[in-house]
C-alpha atoms as a PDB file:
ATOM      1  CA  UNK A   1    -116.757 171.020 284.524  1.00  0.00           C
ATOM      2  CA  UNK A   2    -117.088 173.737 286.915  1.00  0.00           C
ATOM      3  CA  UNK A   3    -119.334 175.387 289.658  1.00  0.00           C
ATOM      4  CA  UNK A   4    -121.911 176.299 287.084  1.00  0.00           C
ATOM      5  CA  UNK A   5    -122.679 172.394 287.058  1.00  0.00           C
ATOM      6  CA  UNK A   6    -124.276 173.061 290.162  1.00  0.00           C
ATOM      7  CA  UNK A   7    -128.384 173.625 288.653  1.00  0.00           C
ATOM      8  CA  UNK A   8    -130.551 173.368 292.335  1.00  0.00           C
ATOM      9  CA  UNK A   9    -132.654 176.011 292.687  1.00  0.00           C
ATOM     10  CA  UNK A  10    -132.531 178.553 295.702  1.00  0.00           C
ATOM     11  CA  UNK A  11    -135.457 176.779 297.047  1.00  0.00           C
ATOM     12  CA  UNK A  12    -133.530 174.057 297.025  1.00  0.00           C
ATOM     13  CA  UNK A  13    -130.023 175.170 298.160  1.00  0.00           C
ATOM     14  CA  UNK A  14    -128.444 173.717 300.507  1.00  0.00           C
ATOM     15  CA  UNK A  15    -127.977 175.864 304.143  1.00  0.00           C
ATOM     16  CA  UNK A  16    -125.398 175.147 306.658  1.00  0.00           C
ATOM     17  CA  UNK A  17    -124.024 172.032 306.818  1.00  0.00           C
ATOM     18  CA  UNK A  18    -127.367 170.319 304.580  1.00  0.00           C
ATOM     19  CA  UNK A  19    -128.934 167.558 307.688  1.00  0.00           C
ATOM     20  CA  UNK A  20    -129.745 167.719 311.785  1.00  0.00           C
ATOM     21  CA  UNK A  21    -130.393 165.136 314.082  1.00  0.00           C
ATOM     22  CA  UNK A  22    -132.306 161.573 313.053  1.00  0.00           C
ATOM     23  CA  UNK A  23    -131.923 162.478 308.370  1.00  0.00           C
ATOM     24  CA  UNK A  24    -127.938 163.340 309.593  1.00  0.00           C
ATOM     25  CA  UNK A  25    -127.358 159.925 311.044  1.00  0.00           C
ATOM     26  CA  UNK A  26    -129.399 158.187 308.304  1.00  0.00           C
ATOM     27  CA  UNK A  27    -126.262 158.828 305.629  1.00  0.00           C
ATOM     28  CA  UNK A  28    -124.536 156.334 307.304  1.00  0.00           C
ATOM     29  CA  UNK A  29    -120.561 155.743 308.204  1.00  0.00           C
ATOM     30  CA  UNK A  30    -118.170 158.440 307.075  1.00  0.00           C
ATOM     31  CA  UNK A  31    -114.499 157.829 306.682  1.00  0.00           C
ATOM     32  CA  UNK A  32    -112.466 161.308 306.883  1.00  0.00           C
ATOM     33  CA  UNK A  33    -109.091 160.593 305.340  1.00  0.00           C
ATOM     34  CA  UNK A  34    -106.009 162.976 306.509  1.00  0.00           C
ATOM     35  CA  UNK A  35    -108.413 162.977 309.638  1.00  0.00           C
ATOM     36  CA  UNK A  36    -105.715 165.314 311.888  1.00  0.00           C
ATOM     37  CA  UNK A  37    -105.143 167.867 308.614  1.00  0.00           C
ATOM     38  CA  UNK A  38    -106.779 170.875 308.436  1.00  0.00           C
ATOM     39  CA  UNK A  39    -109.511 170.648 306.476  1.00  0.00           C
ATOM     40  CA  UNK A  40    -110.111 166.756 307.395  1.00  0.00           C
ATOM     41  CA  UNK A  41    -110.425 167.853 311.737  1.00  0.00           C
ATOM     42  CA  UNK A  42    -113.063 170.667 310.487  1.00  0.00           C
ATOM     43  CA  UNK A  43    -114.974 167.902 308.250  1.00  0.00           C
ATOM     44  CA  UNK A  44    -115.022 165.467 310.948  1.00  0.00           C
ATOM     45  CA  UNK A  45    -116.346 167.845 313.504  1.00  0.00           C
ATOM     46  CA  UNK A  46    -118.641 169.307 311.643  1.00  0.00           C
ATOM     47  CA  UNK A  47    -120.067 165.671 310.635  1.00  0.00           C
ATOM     48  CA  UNK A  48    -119.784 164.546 314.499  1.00  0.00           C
ATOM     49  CA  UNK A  49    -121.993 167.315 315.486  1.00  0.00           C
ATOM     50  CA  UNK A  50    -124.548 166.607 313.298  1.00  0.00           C
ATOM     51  CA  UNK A  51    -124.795 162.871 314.447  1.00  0.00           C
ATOM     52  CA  UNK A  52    -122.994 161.219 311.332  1.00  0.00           C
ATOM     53  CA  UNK A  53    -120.887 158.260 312.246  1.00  0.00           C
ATOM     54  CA  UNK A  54    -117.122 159.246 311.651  1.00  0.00           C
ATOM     55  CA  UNK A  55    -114.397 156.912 310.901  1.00  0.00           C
ATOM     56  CA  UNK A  56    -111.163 159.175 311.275  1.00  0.00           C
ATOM     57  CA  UNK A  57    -108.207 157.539 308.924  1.00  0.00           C
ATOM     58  CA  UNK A  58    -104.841 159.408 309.247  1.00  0.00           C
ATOM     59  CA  UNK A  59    -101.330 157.815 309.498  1.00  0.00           C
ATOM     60  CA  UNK A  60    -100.794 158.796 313.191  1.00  0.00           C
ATOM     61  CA  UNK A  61    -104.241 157.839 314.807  1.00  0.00           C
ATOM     62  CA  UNK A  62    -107.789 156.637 314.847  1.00  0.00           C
ATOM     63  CA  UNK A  63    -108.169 154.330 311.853  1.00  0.00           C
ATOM     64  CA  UNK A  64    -104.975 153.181 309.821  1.00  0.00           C
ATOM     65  CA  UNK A  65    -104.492 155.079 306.788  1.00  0.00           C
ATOM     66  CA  UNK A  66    -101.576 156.564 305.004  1.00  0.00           C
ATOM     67  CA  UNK A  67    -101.295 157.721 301.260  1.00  0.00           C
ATOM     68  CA  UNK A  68     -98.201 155.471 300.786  1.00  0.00           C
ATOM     69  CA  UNK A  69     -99.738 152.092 301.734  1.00  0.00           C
ATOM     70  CA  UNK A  70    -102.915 150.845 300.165  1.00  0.00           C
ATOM     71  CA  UNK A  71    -102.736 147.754 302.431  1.00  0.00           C
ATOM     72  CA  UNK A  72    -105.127 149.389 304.835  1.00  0.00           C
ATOM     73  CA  UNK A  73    -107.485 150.891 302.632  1.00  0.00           C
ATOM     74  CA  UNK A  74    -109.949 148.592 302.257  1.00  0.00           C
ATOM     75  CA  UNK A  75    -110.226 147.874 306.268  1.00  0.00           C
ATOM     76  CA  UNK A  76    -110.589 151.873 306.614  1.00  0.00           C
ATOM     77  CA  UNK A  77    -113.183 152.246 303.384  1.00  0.00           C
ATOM     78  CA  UNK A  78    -115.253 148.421 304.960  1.00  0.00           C
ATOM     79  CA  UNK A  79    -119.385 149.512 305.468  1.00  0.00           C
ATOM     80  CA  UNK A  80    -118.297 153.393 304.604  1.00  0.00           C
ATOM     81  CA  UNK A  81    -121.094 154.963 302.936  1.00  0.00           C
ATOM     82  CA  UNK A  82    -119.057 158.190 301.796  1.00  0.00           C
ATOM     83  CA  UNK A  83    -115.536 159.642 302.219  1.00  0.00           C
ATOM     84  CA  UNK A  84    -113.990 163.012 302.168  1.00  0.00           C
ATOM     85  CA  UNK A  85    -110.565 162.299 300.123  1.00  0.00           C
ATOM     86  CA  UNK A  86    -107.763 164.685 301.018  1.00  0.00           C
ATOM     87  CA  UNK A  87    -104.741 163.266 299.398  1.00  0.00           C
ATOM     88  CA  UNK A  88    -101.264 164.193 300.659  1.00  0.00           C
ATOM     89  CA  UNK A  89     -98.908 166.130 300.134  1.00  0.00           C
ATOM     90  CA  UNK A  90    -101.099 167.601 296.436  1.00  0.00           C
ATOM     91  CA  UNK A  91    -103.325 165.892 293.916  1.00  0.00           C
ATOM     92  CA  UNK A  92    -100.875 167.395 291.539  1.00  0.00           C
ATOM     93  CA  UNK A  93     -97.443 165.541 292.734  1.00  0.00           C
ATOM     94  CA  UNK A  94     -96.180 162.120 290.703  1.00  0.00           C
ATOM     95  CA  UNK A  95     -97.732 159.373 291.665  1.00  0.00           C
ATOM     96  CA  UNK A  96    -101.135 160.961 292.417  1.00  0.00           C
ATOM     97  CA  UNK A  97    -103.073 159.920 289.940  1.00  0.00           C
ATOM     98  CA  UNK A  98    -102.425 156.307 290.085  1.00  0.00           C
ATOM     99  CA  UNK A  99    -103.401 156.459 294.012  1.00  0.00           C
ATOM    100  CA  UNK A 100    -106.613 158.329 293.151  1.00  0.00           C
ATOM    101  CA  UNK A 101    -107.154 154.925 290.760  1.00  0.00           C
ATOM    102  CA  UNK A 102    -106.627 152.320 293.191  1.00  0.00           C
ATOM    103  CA  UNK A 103    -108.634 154.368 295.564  1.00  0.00           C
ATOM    104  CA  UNK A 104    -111.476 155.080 293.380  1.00  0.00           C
ATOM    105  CA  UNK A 105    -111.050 150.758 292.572  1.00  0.00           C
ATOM    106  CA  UNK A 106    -110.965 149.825 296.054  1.00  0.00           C
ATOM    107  CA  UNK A 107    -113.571 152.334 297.543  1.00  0.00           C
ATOM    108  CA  UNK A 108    -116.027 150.758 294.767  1.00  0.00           C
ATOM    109  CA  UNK A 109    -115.289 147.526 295.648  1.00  0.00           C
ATOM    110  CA  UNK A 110    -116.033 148.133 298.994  1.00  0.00           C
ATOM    111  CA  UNK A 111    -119.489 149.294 298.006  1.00  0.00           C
ATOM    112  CA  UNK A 112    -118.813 153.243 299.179  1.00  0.00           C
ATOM    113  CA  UNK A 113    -121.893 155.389 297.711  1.00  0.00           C
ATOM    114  CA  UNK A 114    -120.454 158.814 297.285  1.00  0.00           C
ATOM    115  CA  UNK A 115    -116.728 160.212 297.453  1.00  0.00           C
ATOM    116  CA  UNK A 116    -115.929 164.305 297.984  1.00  0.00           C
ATOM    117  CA  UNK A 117    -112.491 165.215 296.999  1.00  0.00           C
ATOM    118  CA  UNK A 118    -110.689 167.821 298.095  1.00  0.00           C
ATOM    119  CA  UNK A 119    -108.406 169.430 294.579  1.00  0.00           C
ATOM    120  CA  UNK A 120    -106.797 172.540 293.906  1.00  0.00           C
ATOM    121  CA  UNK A 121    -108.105 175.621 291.966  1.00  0.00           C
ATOM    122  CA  UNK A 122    -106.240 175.961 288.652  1.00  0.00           C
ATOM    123  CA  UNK A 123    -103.858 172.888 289.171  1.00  0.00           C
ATOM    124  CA  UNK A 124    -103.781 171.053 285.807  1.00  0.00           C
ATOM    125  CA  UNK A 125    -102.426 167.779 286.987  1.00  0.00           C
ATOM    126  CA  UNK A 126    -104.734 168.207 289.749  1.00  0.00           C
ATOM    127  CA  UNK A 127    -107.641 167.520 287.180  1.00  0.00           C
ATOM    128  CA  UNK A 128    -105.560 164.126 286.099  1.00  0.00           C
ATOM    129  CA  UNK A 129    -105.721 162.693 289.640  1.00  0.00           C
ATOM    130  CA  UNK A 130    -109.552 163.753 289.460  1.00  0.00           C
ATOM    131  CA  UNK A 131    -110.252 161.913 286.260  1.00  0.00           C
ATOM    132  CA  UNK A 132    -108.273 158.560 287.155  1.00  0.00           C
ATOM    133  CA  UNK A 133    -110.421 158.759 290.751  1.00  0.00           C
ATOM    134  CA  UNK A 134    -114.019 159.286 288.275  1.00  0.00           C
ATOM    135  CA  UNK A 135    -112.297 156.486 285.821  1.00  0.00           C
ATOM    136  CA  UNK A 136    -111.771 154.327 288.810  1.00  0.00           C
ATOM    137  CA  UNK A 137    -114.425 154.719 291.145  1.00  0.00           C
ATOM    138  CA  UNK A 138    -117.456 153.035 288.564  1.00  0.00           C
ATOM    139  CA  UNK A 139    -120.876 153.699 290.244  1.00  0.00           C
ATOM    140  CA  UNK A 140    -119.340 155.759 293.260  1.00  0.00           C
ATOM    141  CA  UNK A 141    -120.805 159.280 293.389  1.00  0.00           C
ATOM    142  CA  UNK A 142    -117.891 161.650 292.837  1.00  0.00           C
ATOM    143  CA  UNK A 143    -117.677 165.696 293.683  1.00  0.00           C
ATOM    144  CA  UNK A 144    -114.937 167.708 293.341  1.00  0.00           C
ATOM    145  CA  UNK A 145    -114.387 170.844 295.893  1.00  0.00           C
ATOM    146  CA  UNK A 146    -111.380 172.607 294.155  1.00  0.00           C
ATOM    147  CA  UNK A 147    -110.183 174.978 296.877  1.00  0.00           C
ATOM    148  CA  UNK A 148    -108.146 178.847 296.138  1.00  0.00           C
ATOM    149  CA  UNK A 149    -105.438 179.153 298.488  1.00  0.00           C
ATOM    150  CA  UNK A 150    -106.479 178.774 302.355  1.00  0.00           C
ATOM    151  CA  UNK A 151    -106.616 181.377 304.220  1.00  0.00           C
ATOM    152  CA  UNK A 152    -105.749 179.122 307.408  1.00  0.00           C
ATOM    153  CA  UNK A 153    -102.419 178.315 305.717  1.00  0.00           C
ATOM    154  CA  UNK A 154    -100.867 181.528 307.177  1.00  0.00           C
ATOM    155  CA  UNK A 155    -102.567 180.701 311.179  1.00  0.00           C
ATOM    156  CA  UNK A 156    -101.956 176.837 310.893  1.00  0.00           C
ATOM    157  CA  UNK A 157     -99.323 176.328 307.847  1.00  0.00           C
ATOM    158  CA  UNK A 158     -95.739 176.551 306.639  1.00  0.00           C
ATOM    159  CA  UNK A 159     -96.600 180.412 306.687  1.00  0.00           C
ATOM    160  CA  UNK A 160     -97.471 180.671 310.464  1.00  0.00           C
ATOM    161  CA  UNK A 161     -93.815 181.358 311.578  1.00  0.00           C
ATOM    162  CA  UNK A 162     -93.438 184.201 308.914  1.00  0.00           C
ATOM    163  CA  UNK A 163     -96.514 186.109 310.198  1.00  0.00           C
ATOM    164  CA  UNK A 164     -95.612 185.172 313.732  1.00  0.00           C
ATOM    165  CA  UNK A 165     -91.874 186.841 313.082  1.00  0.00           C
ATOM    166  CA  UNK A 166     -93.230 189.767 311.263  1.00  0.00           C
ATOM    167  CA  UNK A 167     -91.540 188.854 307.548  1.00  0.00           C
ATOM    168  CA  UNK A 168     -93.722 186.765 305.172  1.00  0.00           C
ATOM    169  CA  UNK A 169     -91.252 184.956 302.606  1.00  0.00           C
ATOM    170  CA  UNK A 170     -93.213 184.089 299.948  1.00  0.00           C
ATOM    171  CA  UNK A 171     -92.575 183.311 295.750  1.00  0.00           C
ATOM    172  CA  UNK A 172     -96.403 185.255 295.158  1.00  0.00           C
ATOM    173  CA  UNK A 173     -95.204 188.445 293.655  1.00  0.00           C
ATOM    174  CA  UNK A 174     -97.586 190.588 293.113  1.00  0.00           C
ATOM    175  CA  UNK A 175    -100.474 188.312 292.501  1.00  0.00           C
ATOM    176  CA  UNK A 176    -103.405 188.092 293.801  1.00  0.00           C
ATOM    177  CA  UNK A 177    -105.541 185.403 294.976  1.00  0.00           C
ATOM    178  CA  UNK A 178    -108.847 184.836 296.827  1.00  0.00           C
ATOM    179  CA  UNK A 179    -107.871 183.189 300.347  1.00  0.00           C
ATOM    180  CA  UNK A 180    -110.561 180.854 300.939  1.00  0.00           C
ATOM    181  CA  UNK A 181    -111.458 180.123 304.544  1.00  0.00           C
ATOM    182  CA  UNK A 182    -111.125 176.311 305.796  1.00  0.00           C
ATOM    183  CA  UNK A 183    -114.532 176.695 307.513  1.00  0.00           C
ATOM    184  CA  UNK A 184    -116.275 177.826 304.324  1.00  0.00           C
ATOM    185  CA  UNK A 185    -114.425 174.888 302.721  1.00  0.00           C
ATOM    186  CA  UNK A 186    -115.498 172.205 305.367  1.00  0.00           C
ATOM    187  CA  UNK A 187    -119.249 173.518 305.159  1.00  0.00           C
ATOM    188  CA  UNK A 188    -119.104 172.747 301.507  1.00  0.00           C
ATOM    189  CA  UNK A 189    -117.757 169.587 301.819  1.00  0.00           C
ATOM    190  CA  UNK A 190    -120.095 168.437 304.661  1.00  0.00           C
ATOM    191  CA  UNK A 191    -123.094 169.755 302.409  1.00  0.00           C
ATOM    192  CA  UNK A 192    -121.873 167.523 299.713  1.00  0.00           C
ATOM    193  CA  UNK A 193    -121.400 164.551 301.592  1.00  0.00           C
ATOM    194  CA  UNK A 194    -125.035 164.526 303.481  1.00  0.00           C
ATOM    195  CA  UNK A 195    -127.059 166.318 300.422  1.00  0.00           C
ATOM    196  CA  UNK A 196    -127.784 165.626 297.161  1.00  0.00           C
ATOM    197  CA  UNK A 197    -127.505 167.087 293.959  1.00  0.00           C
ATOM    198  CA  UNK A 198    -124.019 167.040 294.155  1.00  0.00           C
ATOM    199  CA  UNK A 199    -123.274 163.657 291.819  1.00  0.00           C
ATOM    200  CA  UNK A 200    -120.419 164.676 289.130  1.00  0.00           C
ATOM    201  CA  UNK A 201    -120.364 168.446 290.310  1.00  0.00           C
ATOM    202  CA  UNK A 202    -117.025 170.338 290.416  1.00  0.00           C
ATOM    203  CA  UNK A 203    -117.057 173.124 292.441  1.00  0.00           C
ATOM    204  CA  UNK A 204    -114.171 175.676 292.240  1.00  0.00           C
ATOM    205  CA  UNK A 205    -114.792 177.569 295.625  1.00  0.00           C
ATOM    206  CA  UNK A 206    -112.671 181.515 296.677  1.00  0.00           C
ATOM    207  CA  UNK A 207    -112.739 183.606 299.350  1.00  0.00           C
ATOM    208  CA  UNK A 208    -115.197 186.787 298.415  1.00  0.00           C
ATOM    209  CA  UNK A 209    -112.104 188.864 296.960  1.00  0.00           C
ATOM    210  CA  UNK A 210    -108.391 188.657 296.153  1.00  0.00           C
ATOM    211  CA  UNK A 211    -105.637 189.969 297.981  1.00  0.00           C
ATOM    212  CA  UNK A 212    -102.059 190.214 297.130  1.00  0.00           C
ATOM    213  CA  UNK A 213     -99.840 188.793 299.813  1.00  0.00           C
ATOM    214  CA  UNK A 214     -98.236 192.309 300.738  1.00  0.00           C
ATOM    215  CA  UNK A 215    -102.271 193.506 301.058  1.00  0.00           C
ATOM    216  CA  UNK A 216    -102.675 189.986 303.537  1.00  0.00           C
ATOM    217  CA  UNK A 217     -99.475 190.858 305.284  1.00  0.00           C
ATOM    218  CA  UNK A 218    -100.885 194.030 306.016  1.00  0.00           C
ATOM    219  CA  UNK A 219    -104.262 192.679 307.607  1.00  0.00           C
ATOM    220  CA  UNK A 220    -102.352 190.397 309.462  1.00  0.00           C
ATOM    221  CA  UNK A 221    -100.325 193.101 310.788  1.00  0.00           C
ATOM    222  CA  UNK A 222    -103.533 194.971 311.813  1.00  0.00           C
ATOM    223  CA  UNK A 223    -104.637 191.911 313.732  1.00  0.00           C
ATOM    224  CA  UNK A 224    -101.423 191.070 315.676  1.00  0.00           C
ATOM    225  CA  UNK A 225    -100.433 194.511 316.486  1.00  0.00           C
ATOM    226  CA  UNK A 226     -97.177 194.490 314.582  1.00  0.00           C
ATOM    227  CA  UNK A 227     -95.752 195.118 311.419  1.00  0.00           C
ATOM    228  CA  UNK A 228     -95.868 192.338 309.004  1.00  0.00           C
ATOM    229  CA  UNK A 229     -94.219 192.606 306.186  1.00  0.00           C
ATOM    230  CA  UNK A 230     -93.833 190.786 302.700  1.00  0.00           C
ATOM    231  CA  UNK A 231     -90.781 189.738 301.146  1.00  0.00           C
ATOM    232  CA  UNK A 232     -91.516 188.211 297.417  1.00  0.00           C
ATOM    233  CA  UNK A 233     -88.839 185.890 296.282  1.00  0.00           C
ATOM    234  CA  UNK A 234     -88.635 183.871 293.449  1.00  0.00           C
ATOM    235  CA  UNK A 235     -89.290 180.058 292.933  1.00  0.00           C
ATOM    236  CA  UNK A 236     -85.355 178.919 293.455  1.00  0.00           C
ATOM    237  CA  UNK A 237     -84.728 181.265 296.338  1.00  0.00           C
ATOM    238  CA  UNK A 238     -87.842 179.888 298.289  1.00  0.00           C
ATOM    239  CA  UNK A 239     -87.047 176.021 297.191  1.00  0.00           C
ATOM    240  CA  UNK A 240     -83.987 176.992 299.018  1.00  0.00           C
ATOM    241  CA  UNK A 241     -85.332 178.572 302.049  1.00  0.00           C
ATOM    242  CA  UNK A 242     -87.240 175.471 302.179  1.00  0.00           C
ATOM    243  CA  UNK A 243     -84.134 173.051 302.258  1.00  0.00           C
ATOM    244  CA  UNK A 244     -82.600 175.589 304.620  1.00  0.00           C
ATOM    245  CA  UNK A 245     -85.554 174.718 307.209  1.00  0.00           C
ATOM    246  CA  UNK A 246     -85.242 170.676 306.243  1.00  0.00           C
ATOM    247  CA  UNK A 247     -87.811 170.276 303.705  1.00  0.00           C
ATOM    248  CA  UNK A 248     -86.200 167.201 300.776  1.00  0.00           C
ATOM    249  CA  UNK A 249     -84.789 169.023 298.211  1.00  0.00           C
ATOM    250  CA  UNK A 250     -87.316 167.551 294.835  1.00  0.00           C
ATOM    251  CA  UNK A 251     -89.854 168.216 297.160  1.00  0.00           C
ATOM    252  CA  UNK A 252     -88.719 171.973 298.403  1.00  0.00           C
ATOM    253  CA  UNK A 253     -88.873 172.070 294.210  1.00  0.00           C
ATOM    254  CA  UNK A 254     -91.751 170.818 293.372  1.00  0.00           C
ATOM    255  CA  UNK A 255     -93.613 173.163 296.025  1.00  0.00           C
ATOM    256  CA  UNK A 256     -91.804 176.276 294.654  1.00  0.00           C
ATOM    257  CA  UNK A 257     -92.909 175.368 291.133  1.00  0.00           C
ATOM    258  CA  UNK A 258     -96.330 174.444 292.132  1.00  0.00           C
ATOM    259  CA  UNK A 259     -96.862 177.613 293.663  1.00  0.00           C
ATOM    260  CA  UNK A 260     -95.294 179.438 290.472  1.00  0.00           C
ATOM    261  CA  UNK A 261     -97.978 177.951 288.536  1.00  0.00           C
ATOM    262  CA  UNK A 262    -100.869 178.759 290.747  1.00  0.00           C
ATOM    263  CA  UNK A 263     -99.853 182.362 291.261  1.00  0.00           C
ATOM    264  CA  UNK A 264     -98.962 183.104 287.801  1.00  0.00           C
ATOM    265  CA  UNK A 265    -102.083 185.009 287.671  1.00  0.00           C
ATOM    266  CA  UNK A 266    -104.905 182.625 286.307  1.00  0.00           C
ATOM    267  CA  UNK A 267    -106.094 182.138 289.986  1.00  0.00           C
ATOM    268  CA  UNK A 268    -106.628 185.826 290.441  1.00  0.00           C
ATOM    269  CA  UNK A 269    -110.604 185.892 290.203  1.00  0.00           C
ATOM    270  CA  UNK A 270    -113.371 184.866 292.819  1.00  0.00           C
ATOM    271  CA  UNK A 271    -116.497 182.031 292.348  1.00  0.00           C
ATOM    272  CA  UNK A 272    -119.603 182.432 293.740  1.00  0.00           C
ATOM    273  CA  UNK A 273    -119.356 178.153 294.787  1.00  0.00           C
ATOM    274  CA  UNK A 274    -119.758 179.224 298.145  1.00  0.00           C
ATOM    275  CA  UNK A 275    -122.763 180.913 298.301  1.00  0.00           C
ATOM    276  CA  UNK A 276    -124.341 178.677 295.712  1.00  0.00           C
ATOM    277  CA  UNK A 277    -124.123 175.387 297.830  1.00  0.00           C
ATOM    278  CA  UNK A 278    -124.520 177.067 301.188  1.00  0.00           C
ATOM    279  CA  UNK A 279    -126.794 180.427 300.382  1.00  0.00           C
ATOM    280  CA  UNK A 280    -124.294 182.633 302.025  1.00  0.00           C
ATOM    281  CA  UNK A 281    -120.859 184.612 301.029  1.00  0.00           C
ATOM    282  CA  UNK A 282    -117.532 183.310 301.700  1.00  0.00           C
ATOM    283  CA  UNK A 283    -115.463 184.580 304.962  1.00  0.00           C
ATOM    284  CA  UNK A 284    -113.622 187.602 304.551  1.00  0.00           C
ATOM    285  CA  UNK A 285    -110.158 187.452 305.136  1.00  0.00           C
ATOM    286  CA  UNK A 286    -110.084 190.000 307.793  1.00  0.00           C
ATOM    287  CA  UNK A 287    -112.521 188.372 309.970  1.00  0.00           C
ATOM    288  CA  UNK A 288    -110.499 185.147 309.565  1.00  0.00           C
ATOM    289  CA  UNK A 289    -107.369 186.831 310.501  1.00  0.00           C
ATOM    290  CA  UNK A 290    -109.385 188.611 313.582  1.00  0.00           C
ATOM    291  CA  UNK A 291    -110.875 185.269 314.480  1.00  0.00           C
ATOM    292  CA  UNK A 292    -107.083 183.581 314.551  1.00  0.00           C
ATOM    293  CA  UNK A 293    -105.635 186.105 316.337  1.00  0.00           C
ATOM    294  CA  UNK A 294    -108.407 186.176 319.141  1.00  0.00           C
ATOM    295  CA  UNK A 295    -107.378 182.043 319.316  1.00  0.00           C
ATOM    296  CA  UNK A 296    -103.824 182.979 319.418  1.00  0.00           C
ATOM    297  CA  UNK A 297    -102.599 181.767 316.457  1.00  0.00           C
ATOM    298  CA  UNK A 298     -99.568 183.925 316.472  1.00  0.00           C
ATOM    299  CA  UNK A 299     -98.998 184.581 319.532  1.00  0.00           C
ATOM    300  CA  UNK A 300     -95.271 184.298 320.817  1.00  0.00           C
END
C-alpha cells in the first residue's frame, strides 16, 4: 500500500495536529517509544500540548524500554491506548522483524487500540518488519509513516559535525532525495494517532522537492555563513570513516550499504502524504536549515 490509501475527503482532512483540549485527552494514554530520539521528543511534545497523556519509554529515562529487552514491554504498553513505534537502530537491520512480532503480540495482548510506526521510504526489509508488526498485532490499528531522509539528520545527526566543519562526507553521489522535515513528520504522526481514518494506511511522506547533497551543502553554507562543501565517497570508504570515529565495524557496514540502497536513485521523487493528512505542503529545506541555524545548531 501507499499514500493513495489515504481516501478522506478535504472536508474531512485532518489540520494540524487533528484534536484540542477536552476530544485530545479523550484518546487516552500514549506510550512514545525512543521517547529522547528525534522524532519520538517532537511526538511527545506535540501530544503533551494538546492534553494527551504521555508515557515516555526510552532506555535512559522516563518509562523502561529498550529494543533489546522485551522484559519491560508489557509494563510500558499496560492501559496504553496507542503508541508511536520508532524501532532502533532501522526497521531494516536483522532481527527487526521478529521484534516488530513480539511487539505487535504483546501490545495486543495488552489491549493497545492503535499503533503508528515510524519506517523508511524505499527500504525493502523495512516493509518485512511492517508486515510481521500487522501479522502480529491482531485487532490493533496499524499505520505506517514511511519517512525520506530527515532533514534534521544534518542539525541533530551523525551529519552535524560535517556541516559544522564545513566538509560533508557522505556515500550519496549525485542523488537526490527529498529531505523531509522532523516537524512535518511528527505532525503526521500525531494526526494519526488522535484521528481517524488512518486504520491500515501507509503513508510514504518527502520534503516538497529533492536536493542532491552538494545542492544541501550549499544551503547549509548559505545559512551558517561558510563554505560547506560535499565530499561523495563510496559505501567502503564511509563504513570506514565510520569505524575510524568508533562506530562497530558490521554495523559501520550495514549503514553504508543501507544508505547505498536508499540513494541508488529510487528515492529521488516527492509524495504529496504531507499535505494530504495535514492540508498543507511539506517544509522546505531552506527554511529548516534557516530555522537550525537561528537555534544554533552549528554553531562552534
Amino acid at each position: 500500500m501507499t499514500d493513495n490509501t489515504y481516501t478522506r475527503s478535504d472536508d474531512d482532512t485532518l489540520h494540524g495536529n487533528g484534536f484540542t483540549g477536552e476530544a485530545a485527552a479523550s484518546t487516552g494514554t500514549m506510550l512514545v517509544t525512543s521517547a529522547t530520539g528525534k522524532s519520538g521528543r517532537r511526538v511527545a511534545e506535540r501530544l503533551t500540548a494538546l492534553g494527551v497523556p504521555v508515557r515516555p519509554g526510552s532506555r535512559t529515562g522516563g518509562v523502561a524500554f529498550d529494543w533489546e529487552d522485551d522484559s519491560g514491554w508489557a509494563a510500558a504498553l499496560e492501559g496504553v491506548r496507542a503508541a508511536y513505534v520508532a524501532y532502533y537502530p532501522d526497521l531494516a537491520v536483522p532481527g527487526a522483524a521478529e521484534a516488530m512480532d513480539a511487539f505487535g503480540r504483546t501490545a495486543a495482548a495488552c489491549g493497545v487500540r492503535r499503533v503508528v510506526l515510524l519506517s523508511g521510504r524505499g527500504e525493502p526489509q523495512a516493509v518485512v518488519a511492517e508486515e510481521a508488526l500487522r501479522g502480529a498485532a491482531g485487532p490493533v490499528e496499524v499505520t505506517v509513516v514511511r519517512s525520506a531522509f530527515f532533514a534534521q539528520n544534518f542539525s541533530e545527526g551523525a551529519l552535524l559535525d560535517g556541516v559544522a566543519g564545513g566538509e560533508l562526507v557522505f556515500p550519496a553521489g549525485t542523488t537526490a532525495e527529498p529531505f523531509l522535515d522532523l516537524d512535518d513528520l511528527a505532525d503526521v504522526v500525531v494526526a494519526a494517532l488522535t484521528g481517524d481514518g488512518h486504520a491500515g494506511a501507509v503513508y510514504e511522506l518527502t520534503g516538497p522537492r529533492c536536493l542532491t547533497f552538494a545542492e544541501a551543502a550549499e544551503v547549509l553554507g548559505r545559512v551558517t555563513g561558510r563554505p560547506v562543501r560535499y565530499v561523495p565517497v563510496s559505501g567502503p570508504a564511509y563504513a570506514e570513516l565510520l569505524e575510524g570515529f568508533g562506530v562497530p565495524g558490521p554495523e559501520a557496514g550495514f549503514l553504508a550499504d543501507l544508505f547505498a540502497t536508499l540513494l541508488d536513485g529510487h528515492n529521488a521523487a516527492t509524495t504529496d502524504g504531507v499535505k494530504r493528512i495535514l492540508g498543507r505542503e511539506p517544509k522546505e529545506f531552506a527554511v529548516f536549515a534557516h530555522e537550525a541555524a537561528g537555534d544554533g545548531a552549528w554553531h562552534r
